[in-house]
Protein backbone atom coordinates (compact mmCIF):
# COMPACT_ATOMS: atom_id res chain seq x y z
CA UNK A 1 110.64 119.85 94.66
CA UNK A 2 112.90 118.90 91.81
CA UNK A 3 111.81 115.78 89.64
CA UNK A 4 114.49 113.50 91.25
CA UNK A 5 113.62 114.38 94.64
CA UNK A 6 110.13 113.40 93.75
CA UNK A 7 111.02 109.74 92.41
CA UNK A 8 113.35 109.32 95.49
CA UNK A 9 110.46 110.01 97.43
CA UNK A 10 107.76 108.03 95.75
CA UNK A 11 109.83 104.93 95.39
CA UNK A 12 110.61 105.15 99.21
CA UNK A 13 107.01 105.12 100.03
CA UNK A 14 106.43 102.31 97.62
CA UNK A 15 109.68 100.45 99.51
CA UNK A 16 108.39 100.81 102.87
CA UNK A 17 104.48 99.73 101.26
CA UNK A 18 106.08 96.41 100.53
CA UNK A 19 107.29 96.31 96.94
CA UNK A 20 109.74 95.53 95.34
CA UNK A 21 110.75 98.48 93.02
CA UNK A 22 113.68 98.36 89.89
CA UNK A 23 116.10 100.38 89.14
CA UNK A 24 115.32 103.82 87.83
CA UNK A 25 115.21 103.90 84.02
CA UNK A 26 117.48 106.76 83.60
CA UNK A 27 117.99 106.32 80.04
CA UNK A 28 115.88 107.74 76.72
CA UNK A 29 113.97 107.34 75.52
CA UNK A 30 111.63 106.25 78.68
CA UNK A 31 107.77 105.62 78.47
CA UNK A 32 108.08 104.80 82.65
CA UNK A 33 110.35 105.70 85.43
CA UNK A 34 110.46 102.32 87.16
CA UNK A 35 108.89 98.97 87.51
CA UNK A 36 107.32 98.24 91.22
CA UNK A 37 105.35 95.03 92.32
CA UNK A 38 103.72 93.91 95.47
CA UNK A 39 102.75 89.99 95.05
CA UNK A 40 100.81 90.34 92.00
CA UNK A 41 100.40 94.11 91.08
CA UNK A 42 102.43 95.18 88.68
CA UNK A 43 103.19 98.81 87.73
CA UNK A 44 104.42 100.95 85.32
CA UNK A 45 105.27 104.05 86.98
CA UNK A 46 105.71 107.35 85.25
CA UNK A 47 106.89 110.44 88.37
CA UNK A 48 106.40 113.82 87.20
CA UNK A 49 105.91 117.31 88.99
CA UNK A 50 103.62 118.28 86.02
CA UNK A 51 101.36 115.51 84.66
CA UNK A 52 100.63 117.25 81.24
CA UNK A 53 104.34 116.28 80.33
CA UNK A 54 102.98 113.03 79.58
CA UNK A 55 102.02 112.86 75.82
CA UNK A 56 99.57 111.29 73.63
CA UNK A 57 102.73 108.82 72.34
CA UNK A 58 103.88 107.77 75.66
CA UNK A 59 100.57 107.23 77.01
CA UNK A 60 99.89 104.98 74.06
CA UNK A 61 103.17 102.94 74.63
CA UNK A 62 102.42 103.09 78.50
CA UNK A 63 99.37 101.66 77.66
CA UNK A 64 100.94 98.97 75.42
CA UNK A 65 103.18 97.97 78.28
CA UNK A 66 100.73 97.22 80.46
CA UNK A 67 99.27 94.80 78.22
CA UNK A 68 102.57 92.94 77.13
CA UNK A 69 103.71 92.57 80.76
CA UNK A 70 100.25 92.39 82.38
CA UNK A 71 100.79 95.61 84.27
CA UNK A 72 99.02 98.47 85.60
CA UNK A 73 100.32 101.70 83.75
CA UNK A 74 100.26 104.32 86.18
CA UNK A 75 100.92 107.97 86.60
CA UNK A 76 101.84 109.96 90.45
CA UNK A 77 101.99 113.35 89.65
CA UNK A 78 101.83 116.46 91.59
CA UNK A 79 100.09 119.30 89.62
CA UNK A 80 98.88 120.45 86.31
CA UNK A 81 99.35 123.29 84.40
CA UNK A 82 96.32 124.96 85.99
CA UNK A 83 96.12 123.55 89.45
CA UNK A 84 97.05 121.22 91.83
CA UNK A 85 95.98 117.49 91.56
CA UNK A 86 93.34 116.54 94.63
CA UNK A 87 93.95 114.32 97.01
CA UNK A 88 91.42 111.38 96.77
CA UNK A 89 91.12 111.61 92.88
CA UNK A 90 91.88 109.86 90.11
CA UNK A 91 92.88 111.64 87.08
CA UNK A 92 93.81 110.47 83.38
CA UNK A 93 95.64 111.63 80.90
CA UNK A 94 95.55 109.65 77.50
CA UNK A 95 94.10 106.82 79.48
CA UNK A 96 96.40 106.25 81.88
CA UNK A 97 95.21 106.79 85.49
CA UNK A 98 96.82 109.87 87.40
CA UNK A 99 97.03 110.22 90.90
CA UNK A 100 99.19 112.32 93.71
CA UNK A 101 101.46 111.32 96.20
CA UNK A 102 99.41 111.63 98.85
CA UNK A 103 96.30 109.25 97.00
CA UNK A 104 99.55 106.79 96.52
CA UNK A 105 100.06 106.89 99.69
CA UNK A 106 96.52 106.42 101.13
CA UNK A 107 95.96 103.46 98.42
CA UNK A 108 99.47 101.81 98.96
CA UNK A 109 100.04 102.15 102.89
CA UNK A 110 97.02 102.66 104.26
CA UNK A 111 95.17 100.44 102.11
CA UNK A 112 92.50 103.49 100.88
CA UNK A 113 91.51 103.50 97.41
CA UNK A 114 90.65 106.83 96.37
CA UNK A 115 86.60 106.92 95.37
CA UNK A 116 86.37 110.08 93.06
CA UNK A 117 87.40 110.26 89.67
CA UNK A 118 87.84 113.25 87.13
CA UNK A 119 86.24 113.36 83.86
CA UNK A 120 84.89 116.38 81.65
CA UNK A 121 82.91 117.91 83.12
CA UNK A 122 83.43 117.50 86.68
CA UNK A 123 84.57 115.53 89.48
CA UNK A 124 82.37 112.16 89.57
CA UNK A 125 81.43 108.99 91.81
CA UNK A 126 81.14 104.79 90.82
CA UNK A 127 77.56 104.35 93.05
CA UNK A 128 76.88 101.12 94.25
CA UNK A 129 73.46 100.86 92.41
CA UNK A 130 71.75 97.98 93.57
CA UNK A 131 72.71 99.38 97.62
CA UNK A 132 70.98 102.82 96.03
CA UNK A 133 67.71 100.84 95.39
CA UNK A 134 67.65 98.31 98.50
CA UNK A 135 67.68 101.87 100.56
CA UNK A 136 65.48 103.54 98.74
CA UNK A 137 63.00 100.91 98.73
CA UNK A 138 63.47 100.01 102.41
CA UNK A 139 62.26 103.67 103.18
CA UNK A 140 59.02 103.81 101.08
CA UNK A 141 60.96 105.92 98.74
CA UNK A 142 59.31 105.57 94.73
CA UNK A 143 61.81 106.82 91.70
CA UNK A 144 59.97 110.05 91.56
CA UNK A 145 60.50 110.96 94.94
CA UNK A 146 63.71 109.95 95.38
CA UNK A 147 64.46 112.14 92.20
CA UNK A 148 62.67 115.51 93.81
CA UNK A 149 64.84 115.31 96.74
CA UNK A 150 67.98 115.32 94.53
CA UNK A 151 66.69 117.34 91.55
CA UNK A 152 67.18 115.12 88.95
CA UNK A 153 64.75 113.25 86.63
CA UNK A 154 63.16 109.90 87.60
CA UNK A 155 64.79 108.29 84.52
CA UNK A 156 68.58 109.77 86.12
CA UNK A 157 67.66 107.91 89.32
CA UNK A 158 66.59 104.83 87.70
CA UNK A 159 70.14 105.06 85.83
CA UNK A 160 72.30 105.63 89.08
CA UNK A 161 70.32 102.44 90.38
CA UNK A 162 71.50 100.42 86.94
CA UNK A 163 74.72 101.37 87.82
CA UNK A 164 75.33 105.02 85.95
CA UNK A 165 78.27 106.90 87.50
CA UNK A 166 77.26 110.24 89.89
CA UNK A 167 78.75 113.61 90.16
CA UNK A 168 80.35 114.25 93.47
CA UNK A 169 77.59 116.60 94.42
CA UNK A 170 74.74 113.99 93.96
CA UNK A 171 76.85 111.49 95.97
CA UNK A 172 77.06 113.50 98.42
CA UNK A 173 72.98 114.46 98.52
CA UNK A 174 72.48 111.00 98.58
CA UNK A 175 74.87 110.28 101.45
CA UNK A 176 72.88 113.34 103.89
CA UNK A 177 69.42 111.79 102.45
CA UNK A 178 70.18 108.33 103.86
CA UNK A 179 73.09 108.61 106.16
CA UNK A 180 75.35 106.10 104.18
CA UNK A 181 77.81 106.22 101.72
CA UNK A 182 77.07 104.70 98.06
CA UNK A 183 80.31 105.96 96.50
CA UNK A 184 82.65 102.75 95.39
CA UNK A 185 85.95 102.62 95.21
CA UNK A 186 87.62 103.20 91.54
CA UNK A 187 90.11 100.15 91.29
CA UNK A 188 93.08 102.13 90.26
CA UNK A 189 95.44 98.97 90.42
CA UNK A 190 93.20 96.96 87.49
CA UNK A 191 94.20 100.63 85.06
CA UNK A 192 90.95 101.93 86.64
CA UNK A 193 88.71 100.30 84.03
CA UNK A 194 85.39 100.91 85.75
CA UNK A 195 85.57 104.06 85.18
CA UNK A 196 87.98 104.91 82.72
CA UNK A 197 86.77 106.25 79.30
CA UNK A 198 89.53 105.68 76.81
CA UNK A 199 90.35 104.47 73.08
CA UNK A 200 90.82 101.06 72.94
CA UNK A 201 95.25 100.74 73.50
CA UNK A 202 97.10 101.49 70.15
CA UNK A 203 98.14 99.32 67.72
CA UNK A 204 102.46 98.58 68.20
CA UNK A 205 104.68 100.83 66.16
CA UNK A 206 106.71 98.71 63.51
CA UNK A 207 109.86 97.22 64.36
CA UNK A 208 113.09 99.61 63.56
CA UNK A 209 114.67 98.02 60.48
CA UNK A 210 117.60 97.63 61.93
CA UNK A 211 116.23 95.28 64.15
CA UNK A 212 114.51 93.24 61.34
CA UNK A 213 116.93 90.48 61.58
CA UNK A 214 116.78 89.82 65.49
CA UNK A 215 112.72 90.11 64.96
CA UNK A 216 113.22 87.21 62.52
CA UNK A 217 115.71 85.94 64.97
CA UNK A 218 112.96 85.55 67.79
CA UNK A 219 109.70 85.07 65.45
CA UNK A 220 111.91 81.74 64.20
CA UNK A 221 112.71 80.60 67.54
CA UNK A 222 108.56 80.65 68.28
CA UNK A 223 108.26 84.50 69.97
CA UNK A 224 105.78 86.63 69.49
CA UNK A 225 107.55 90.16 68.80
CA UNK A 226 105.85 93.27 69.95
CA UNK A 227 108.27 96.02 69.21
CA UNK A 228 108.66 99.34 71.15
CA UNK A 229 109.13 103.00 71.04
CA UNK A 230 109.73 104.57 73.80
CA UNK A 231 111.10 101.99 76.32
CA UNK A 232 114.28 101.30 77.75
CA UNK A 233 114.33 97.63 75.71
CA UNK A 234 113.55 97.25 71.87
CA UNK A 235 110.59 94.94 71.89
CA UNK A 236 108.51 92.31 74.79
CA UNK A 237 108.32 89.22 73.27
CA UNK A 238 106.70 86.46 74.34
CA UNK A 239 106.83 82.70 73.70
CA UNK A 240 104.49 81.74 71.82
CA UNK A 241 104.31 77.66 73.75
CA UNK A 242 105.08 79.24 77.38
CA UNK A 243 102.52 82.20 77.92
CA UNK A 244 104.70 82.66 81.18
CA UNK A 245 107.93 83.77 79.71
CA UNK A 246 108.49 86.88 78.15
CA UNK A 247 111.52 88.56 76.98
CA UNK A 248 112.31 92.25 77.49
CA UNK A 249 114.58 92.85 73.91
CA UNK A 250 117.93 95.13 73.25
CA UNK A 251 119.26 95.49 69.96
CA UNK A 252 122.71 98.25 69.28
CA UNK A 253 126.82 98.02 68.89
CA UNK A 254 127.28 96.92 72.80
CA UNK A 255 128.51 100.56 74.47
CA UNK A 256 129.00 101.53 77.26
CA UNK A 257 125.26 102.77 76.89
CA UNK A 258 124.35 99.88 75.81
CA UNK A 259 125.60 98.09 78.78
CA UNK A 260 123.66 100.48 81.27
CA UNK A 261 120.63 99.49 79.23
CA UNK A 262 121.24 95.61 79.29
CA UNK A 263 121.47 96.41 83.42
CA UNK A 264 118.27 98.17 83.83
CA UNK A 265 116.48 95.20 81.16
CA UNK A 266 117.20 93.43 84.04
CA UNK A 267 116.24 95.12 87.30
CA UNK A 268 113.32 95.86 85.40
CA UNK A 269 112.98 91.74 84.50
CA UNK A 270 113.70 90.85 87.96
CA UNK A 271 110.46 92.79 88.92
CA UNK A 272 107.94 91.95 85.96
CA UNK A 273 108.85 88.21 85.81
CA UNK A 274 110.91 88.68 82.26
CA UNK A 275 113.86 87.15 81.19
CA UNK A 276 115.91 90.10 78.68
CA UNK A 277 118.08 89.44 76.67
CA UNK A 278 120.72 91.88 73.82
CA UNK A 279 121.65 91.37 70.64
CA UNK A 280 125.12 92.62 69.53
CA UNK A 281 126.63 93.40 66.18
CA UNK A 282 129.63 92.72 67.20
CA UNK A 283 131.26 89.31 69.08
CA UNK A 284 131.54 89.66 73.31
CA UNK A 285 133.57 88.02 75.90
CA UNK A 286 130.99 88.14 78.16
CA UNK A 287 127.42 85.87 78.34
CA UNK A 288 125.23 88.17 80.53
CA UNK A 289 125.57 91.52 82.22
CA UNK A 290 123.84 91.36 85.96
CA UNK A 291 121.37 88.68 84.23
CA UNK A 292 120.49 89.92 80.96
CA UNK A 293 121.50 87.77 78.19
CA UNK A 294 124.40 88.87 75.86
CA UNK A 295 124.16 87.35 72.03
CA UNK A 296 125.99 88.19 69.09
CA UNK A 297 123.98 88.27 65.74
CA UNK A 298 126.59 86.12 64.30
CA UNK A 299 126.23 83.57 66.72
CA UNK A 300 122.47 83.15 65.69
CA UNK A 301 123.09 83.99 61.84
CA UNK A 302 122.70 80.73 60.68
CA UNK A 303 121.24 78.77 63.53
CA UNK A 304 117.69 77.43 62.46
CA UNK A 305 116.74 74.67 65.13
CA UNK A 306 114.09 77.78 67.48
CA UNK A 307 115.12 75.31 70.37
CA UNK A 308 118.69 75.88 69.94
CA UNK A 309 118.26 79.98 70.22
CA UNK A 310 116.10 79.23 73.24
CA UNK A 311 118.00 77.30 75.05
CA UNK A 312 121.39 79.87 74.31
CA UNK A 313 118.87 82.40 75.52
CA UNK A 314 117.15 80.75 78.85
CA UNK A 315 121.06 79.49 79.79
CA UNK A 316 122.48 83.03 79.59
CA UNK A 317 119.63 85.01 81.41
CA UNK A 318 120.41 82.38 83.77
CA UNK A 319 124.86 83.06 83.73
CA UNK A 320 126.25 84.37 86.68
CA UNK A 321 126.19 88.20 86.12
CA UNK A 322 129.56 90.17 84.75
CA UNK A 323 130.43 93.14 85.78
């Protein structure tokens, strides 16, 4: 299956789960394919036939994303280099969760988080620790016997009772021993955190220095700037006295490239809750391009009142769209 046909498919599925999913971001460079959200999960969806495409940089600015936008970074995937990704696990690659199309589509239509995770080493299980120990003890079970039936060392089961992690073979012991399942579910839609052993998320790149003046620009006008490197806007800033609003950033001579991008700022806004805005070099007839806000540098060159630039950007986002 070619890559397209694969995000065609996956952002049906998503469609017919309920969200609402952007346009595709078919423009470089690209840390995510598209944008999706269901009431309030957010994702960051990279699509790719072979998950070890994904790099250690766009990880990191994947990664990045999901904390500017308060989004779950998120990879569907079909195989590795060396085999086939399980159904039912979750995967990661530079800390971003991985999982297949058919795990999507257990999680997102059928409401089935997947309850095995891969880590070195093996293929593992989140136990429910204190259900572990309320069994046990309700049996007669001590530690030490409960450990020669799986094996292990008394001081391993006292662990998986406190809440250590199991391989999938234990889980499953344990399962035949009492007749009920202790595995829980790994939360892939909070980034997979309880189980997910990863760096904390890189520090931003620095802004391009080109776009020093419009990161003045917003800093002035009370934004917090956190520039970019591999997504389809220049920076998500956020205002610094309205935690709610965020601005996804464009920054170039207004092209016919350009303009593309300033349209998929603001699919992509209409589905994280953003507002987006581009700065031009030059001066445009227009005030917004299907909601994303058109301003010329020389409009704002020597405007210092931060409500003034604002207010010229909250009324544009808001225009009627040009075509």
């Amino acid at each position: 299956m070619s890559r397209t046909a694969l995000i065609e498919n996956v952002t049906a599925m998503l469609e017919d789960a309920g969200f609402l999913v952007s346009d595709r971001c078919a423009v470089r460079p690209k840390s995510f394919d598209v944008a999706v959200r269901r009431d309030e999960d957010l994702l960051l969806l990279k699509i790719l036939g072979n998950v070890d495409a994904l790099d250690a940089a766009t990880g990191a600015e994947m990664r990045r994303l999901g904390e500017y936008l308060e989004a779950t970074p998120m990879v569907i995937g079909i195989r590795t280099r060396d085999e086939e990704l399980k159904p039912g696990v979750v995967y990661f690659r530079h800390g971003v969760p991985v999982i297949n199309p058919d795990t999507a589509y257990e999680l997102f239509i059928e409401g089935m988080p997947p309850l095995i995770y891969a880590a070195p080493g093996g293929l593992y299980v989140s136990l429910d620790g204190d259900l572990l120990a309320d069994e046990r003890e309700e049996r007669g079970w001590s530690l030490g016997r409960l450990a020669t039936e799986l094996g292990v060392s008394r001081r391993t089961v006292s662990k998986y009772e406190d809440g250590m992690n199991a391989s999938i073979e234990v889980a499953i012991q344990l399962e035949e021993l009492f007749d009920e399942p202790f595995s829980s579910p790994v939360d892939v839609l909070e980034g997979a955190d309880d189980v997910r052993d990863a760096d904390p998320t890189p520090s931003a790149p620095d802004a391009d220095p080109d776009d020093e003046h419009v990161v003045h620009v917003l800093t002035t006008a009370g934004f917090t700037v956190h520039p970019t490197a591999r997504a389809p806007f220049k920076a998500v800033s956020e205002d610094d006295d309205d935690p709610v609003m965020r601005l996804l950033t464009g920054h170039s001579a207004f092209t016919p490239a350009a303009k593309k991008r300033a349209r998929i700022m603001s699919s992509i806004g209409e589905v994280a809750h953003t507002r987006s805005v581009y700065f031009t070099e030059e001066s445009e007839d227009r005030e917004s391009v299907d909601g994303t806000a058109i301003v010329s540098c020389a409009e704002i060159e020597d405007v210092s009142d931060p409500e003034t630039i604002r207010e010229l950007i909250r009324d544009r986002a808001e225009a009627p769209s040009e075509a």
